[in-house]
N, C-alpha and C. Protein backbone atom coordinates (compact mmCIF):
# COMPACT_ATOMS: atom_id res chain seq x y z
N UNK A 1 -3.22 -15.54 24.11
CA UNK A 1 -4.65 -15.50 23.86
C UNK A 1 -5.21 -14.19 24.37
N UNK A 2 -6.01 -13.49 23.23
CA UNK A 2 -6.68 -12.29 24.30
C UNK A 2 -8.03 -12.55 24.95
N UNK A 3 -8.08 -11.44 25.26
CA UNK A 3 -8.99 -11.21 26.89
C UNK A 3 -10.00 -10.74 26.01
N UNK A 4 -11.10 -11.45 25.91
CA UNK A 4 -12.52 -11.20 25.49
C UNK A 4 -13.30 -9.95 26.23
N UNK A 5 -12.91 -9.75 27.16
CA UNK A 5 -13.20 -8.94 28.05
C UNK A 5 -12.50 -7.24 28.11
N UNK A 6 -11.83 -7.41 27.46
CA UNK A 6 -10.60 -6.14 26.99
C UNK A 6 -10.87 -6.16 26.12
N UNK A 7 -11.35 -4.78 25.54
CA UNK A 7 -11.68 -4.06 24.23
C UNK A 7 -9.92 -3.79 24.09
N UNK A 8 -9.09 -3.68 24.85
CA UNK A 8 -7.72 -2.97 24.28
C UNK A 8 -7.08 -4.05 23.52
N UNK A 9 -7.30 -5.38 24.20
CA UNK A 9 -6.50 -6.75 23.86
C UNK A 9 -6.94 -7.44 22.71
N UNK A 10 -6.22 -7.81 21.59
CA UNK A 10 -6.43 -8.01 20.22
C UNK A 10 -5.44 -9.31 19.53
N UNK A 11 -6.22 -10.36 19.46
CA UNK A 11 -5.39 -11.49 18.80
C UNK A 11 -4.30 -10.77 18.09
N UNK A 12 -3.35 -11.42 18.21
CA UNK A 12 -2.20 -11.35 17.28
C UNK A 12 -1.83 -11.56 15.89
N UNK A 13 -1.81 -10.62 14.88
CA UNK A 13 -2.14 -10.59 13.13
C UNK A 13 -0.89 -11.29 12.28
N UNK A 14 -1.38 -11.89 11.72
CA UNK A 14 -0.35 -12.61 10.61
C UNK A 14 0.61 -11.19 9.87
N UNK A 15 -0.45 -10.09 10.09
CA UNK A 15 0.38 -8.90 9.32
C UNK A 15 1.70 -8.28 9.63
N UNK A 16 1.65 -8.78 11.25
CA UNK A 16 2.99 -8.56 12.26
C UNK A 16 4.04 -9.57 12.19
N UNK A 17 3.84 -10.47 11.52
CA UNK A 17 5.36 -11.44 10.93
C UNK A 17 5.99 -11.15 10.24
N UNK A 18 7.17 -11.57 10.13
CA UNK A 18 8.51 -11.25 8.88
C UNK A 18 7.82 -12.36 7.56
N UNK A 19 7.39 -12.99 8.17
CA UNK A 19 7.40 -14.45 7.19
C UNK A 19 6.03 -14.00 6.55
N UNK A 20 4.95 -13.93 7.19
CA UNK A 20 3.89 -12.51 6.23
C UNK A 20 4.58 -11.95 4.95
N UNK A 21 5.82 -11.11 5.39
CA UNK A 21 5.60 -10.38 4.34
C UNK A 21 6.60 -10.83 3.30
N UNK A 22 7.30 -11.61 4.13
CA UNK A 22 8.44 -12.53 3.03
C UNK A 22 7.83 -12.79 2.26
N UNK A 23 6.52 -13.26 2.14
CA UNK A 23 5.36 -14.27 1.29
C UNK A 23 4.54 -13.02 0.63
N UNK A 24 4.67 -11.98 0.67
CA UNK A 24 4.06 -11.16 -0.21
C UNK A 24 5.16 -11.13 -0.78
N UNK A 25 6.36 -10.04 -0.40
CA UNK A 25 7.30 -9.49 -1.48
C UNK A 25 7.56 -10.59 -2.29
N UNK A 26 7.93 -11.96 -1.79
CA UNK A 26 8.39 -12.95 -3.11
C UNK A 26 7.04 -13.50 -3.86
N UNK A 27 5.95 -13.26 -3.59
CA UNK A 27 4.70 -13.06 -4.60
C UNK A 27 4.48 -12.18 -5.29
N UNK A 28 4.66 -11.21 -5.17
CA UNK A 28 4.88 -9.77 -5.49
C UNK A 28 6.12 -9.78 -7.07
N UNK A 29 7.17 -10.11 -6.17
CA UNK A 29 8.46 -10.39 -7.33
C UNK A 29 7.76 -11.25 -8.43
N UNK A 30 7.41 -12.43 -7.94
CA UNK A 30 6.97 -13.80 -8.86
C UNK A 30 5.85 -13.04 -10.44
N UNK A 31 4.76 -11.93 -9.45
CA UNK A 31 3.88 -11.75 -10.15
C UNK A 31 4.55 -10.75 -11.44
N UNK A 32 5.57 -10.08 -10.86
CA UNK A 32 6.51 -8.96 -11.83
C UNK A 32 7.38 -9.95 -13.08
N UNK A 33 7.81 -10.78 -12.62
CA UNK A 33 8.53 -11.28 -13.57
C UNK A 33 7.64 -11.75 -14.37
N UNK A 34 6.50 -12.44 -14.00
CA UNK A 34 5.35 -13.15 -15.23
C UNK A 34 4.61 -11.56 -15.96
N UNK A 35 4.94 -10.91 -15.32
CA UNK A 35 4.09 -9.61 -16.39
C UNK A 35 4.66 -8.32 -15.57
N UNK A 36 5.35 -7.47 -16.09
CA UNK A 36 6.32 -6.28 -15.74
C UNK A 36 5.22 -5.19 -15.74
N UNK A 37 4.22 -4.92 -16.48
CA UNK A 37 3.31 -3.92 -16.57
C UNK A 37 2.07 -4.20 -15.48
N UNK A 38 2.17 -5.49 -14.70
CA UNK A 38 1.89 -5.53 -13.66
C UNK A 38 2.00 -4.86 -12.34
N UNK A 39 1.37 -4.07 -12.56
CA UNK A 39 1.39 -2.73 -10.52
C UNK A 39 1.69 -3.47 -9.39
N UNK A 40 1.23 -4.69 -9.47
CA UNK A 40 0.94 -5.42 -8.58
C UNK A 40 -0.63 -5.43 -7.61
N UNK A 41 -0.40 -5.69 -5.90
CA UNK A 41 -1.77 -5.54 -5.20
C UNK A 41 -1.89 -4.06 -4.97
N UNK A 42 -2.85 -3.56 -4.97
CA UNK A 42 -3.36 -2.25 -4.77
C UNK A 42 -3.82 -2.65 -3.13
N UNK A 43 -2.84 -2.37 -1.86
CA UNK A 43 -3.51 -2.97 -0.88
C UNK A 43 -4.69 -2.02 -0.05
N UNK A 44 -5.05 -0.88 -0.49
CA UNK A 44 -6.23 -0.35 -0.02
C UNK A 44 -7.02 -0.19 -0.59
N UNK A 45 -6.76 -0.54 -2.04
CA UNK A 45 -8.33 -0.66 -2.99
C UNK A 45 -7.97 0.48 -4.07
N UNK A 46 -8.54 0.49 -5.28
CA UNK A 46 -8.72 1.54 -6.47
C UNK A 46 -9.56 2.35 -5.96
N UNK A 47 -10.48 2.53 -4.79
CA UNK A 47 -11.10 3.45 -4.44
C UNK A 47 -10.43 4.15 -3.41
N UNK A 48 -9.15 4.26 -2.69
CA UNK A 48 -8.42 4.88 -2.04
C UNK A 48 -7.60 5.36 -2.73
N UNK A 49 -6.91 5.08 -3.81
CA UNK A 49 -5.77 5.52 -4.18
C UNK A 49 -6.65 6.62 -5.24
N UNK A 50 -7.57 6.26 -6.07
CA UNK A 50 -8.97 7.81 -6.49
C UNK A 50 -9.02 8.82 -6.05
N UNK A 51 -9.17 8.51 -4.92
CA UNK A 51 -9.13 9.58 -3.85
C UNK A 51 -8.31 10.40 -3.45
N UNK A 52 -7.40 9.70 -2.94
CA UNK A 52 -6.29 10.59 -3.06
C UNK A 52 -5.40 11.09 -3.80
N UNK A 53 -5.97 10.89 -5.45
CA UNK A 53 -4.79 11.83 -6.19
C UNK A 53 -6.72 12.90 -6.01
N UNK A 54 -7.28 12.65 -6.33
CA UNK A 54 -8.48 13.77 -6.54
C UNK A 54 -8.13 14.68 -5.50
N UNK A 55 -7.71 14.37 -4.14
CA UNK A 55 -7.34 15.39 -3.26
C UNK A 55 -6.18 16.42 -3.33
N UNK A 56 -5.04 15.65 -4.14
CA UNK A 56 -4.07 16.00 -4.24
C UNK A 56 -4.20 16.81 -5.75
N UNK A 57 -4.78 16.63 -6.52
CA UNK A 57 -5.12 17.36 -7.61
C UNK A 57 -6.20 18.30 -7.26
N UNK A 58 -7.23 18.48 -6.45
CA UNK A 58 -7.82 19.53 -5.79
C UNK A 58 -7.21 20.80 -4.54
N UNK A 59 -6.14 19.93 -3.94
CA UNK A 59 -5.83 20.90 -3.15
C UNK A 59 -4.02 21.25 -3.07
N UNK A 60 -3.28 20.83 -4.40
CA UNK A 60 -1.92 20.80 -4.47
C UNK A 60 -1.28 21.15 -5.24
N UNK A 61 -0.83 22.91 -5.41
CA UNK A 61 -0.65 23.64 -6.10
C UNK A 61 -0.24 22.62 -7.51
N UNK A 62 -0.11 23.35 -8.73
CA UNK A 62 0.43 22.53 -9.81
C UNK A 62 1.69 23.58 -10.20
N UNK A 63 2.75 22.64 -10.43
CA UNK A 63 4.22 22.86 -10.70
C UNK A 63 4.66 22.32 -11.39
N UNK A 64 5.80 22.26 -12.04
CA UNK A 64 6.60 22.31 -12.99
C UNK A 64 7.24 21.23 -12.88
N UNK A 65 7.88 21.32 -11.73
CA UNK A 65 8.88 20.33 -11.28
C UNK A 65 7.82 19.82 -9.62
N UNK A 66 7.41 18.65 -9.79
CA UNK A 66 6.70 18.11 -8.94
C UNK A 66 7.75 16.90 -8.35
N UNK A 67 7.26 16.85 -6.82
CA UNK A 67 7.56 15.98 -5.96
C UNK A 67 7.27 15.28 -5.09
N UNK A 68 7.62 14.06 -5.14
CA UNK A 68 6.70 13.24 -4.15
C UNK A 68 7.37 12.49 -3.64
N UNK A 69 7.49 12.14 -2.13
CA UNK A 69 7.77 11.23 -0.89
C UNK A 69 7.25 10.23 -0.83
N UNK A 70 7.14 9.03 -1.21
CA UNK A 70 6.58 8.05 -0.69
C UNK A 70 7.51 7.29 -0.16
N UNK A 71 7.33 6.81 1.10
CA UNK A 71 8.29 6.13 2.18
C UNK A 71 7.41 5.00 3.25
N UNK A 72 7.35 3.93 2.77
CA UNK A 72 6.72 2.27 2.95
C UNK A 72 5.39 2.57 3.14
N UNK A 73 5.26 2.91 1.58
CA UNK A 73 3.93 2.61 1.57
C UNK A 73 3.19 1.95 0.42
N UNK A 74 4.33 0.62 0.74
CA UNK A 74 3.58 -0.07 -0.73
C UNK A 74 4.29 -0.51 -1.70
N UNK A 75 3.77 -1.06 -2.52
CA UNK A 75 4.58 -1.15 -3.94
C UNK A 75 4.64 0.45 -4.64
N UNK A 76 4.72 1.56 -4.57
CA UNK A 76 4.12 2.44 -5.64
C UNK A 76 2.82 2.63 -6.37
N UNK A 77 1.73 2.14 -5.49
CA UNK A 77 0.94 2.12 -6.63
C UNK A 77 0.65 4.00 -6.79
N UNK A 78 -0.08 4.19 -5.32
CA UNK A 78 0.03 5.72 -5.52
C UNK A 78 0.59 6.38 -6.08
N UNK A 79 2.28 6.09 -5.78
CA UNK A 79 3.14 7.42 -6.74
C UNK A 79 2.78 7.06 -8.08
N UNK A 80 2.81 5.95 -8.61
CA UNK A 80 2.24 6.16 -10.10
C UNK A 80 1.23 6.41 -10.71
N UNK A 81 0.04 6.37 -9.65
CA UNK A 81 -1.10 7.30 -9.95
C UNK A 81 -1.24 8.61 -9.72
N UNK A 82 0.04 9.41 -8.77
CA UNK A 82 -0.12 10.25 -8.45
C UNK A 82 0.58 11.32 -10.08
């Protein structure tokens, strides 16, 4: 239980379980197989992922042969907007 009294101390998030995310990815899967052109959840919103290709298209040279890192962050939605 946290300390009401401690700004540092913070209930404990369902987001920090295995079983959390077991229950996304096999929702996730479930939602792919019923429709493949399905992205899936956009988990920071269509107004974050806007944003950041607008940034990345404002401030990221343009090339030929382009590349991108994405490393757990998500289903892809970014890299495929990017």
């Amino acid at each position: 239980m946290a300390d009401e009294d401690d700004p540092q101390t913070f209930e404990p998030s369902k987001l920090g379980t295995k079983q959390h995310w077991d229950d996304v990815y096999k929702r996730e899967l479930a939602n792919f197989e019923d429709d493949s052109e399905d992205e899936g959840e956009v988990w920071f919103g269509l107004d974050s992922v806007e944003k950041m290709v607008d940034w990345a298209t404002e401030n990221v040279p343009p090339s030929n042969k382009p590349y991108t890192l994405d490393i757990g962050s998500g289903n892809g939605t970014l890299s495929l907007a990017l």
